[in-house]
Protein backbone atom coordinates (compact mmCIF):
# COMPACT_ATOMS: atom_id res chain seq x y z
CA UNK A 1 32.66 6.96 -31.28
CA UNK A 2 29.15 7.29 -32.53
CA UNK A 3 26.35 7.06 -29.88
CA UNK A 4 23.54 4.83 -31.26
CA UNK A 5 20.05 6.48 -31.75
CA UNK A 6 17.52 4.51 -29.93
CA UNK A 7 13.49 5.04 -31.03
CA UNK A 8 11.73 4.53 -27.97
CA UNK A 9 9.15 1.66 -28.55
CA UNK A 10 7.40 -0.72 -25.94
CA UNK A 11 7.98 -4.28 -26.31
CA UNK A 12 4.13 -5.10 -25.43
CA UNK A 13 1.42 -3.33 -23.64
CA UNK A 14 1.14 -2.98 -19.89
CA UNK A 15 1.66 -6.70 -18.66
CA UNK A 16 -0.99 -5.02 -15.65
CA UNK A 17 -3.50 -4.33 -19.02
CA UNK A 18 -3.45 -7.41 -20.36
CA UNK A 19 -3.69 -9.63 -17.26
CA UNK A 20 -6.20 -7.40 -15.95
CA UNK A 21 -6.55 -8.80 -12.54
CA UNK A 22 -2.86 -7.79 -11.75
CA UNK A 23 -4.23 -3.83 -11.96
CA UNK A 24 -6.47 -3.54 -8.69
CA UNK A 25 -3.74 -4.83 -6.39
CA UNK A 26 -1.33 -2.69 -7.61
CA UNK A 27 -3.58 0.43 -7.22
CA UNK A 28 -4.65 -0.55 -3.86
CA UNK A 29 -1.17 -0.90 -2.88
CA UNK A 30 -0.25 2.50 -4.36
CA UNK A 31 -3.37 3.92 -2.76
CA UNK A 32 -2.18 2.11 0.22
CA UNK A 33 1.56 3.80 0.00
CA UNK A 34 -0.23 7.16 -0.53
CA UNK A 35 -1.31 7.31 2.88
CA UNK A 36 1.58 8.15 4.47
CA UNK A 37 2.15 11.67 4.95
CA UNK A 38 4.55 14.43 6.37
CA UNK A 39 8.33 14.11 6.07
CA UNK A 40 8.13 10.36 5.83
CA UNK A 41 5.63 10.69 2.64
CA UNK A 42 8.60 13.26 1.24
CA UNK A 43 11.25 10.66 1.77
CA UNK A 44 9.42 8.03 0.32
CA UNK A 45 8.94 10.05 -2.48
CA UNK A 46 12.48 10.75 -3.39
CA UNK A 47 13.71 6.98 -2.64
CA UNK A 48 11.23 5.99 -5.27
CA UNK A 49 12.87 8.56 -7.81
CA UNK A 50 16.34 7.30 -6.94
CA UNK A 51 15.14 3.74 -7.40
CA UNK A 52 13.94 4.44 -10.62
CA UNK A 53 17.12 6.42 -11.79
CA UNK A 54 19.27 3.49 -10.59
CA UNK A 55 16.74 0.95 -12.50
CA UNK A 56 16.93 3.50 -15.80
CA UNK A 57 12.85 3.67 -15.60
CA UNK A 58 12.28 6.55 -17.81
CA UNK A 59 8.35 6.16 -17.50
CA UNK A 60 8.48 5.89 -13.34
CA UNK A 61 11.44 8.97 -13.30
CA UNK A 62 8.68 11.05 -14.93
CA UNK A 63 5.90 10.07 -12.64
CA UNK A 64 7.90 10.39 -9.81
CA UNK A 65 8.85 14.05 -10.66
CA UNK A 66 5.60 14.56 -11.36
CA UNK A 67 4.37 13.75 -7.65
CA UNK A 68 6.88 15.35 -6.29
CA UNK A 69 6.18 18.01 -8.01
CA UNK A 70 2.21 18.05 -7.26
CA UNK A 71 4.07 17.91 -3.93
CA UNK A 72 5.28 21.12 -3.87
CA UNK A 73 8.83 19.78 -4.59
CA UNK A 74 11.29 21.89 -5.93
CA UNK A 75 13.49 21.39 -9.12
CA UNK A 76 16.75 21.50 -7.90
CA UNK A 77 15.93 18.86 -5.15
CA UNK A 78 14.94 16.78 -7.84
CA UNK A 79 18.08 17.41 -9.72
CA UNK A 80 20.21 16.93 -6.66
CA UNK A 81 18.96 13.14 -5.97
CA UNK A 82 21.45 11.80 -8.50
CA UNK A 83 24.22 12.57 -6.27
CA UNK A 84 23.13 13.05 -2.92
CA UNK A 85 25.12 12.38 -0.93
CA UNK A 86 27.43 15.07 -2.70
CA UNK A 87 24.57 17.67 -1.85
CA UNK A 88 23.49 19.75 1.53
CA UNK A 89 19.82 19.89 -0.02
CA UNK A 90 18.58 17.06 2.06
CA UNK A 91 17.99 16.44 5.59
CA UNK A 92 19.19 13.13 8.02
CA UNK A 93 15.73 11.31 7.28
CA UNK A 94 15.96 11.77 3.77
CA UNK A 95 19.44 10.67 3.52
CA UNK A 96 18.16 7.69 5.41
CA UNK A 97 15.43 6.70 2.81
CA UNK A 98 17.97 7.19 -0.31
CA UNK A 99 21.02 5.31 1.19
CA UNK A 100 18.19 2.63 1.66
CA UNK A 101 16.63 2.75 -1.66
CA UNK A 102 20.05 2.23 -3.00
CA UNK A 103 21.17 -1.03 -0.87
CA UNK A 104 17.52 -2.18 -1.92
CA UNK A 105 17.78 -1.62 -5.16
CA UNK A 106 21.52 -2.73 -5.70
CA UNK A 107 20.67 -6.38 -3.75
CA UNK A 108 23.46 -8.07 -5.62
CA UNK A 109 26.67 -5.39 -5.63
CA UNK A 110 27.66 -6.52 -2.33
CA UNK A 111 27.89 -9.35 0.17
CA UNK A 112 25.70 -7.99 2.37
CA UNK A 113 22.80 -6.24 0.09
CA UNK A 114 21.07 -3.87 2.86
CA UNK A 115 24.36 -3.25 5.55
CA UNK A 116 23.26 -2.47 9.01
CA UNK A 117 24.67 0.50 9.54
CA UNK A 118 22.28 1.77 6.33
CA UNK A 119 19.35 -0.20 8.43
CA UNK A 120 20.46 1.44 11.56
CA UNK A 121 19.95 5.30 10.35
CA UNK A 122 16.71 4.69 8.83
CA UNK A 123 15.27 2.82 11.44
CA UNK A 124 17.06 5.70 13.41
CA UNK A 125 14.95 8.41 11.65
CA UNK A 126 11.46 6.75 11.09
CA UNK A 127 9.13 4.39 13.25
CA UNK A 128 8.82 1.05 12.78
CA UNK A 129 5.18 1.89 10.62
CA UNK A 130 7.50 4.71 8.73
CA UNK A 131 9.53 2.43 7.92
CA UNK A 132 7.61 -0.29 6.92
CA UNK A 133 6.15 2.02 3.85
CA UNK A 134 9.84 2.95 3.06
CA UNK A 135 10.46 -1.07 2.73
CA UNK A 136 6.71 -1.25 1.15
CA UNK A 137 7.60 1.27 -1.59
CA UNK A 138 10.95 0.94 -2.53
CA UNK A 139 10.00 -3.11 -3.44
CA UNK A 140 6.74 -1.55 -5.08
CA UNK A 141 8.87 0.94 -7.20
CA UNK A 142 11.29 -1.49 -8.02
CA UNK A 143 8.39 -3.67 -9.26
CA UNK A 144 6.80 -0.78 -11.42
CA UNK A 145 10.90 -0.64 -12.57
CA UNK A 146 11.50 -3.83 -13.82
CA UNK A 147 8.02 -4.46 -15.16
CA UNK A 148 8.40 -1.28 -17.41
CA UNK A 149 12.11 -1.38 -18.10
CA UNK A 150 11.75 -5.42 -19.46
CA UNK A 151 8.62 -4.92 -21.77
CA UNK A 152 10.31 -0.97 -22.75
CA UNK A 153 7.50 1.04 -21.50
CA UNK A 154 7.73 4.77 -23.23
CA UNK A 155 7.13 7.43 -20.93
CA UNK A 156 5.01 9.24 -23.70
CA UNK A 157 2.76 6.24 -24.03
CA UNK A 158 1.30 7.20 -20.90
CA UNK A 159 -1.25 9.50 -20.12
CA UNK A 160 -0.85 12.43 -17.26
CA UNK A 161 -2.84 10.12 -14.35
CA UNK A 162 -0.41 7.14 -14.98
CA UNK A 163 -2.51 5.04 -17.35
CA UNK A 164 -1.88 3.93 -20.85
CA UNK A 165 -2.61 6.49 -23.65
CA UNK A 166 -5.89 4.84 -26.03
CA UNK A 167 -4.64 4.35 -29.47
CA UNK A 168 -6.47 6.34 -32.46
């Protein structure tokens, strides 16, 4: 069985670049999510990867690794956040954030999309604010996931600070 060669090509521009007005409040809320810092910020960070691995997001995978690697993240972490709950590379709080990103992501692959116990540990491991930018960012990356995987965004369109590449 043959696999079938796809050429990467976008469907249409940015939707945010040609309804123009949709760009500042996503920037503010990305400068908003930005803010939080520490282990929290770290978390956040790898629950937005995982989202965008589960949502196939080529363009966000990169930019997340990216971050996380302006982040001082290391490569193997990265790696590791396909399966981790098969790997000892992570702490409790981070475990938290990705079993969440999952049940957020996944809404529909169960009867009860985000299970308490999975609400339980996080809320467990962050505060209330922590864990409002968890929720915050996980629906913003899965936003920035569907947006890009419907109109076929192509992660070399894109220039290094996240905006569209100028033609000619």
């Amino acid at each position: 069985m043959s696999v079938p060669t796809v050429t990467p090509k976008s469907r249409m521009p940015n939707p945010a670049s040609i309804v123009p007005e949709a760009m500042a409040p996503l920037q503010s809320l990305g400068q908003l999510l930005g803010r939080l810092e520490g282990g929290p910020a770290r978390a956040l960070s790898l629950a937005m990867l995982r989202t965008s691995q589960l949502n196939g997001c080529a363009l966000c995978i990169a930019g997340s690794c990216q971050m996380l690697r302006s982040a001082g993240e290391n490569e193997e972490r990265m790696l590791a956040v396909t399966a981790w709950r098969e790997s000892t590379r992570f702490t409790a709080p981070e475990r938290a954030a990705l079993a969440l990103a999952e049940a957020m992501t996944r809404l529909s692959d169960r009867p009860d999309p985000v299970p308490d116990p999975v609400w339980n540990e996080a809320a467990r491991h962050f505060s209330e604010r922590e864990l409002a930018y968890l929720v915050l960012g996980i629906s913003t990356q899965n936003l920035y996931n569907r947006v890009n995987v419907t109109t076929r965004q192509v992660s070399a369109d894109w220039g290094e600070a996240g905006a569209p590449r100028r033609a000619g």
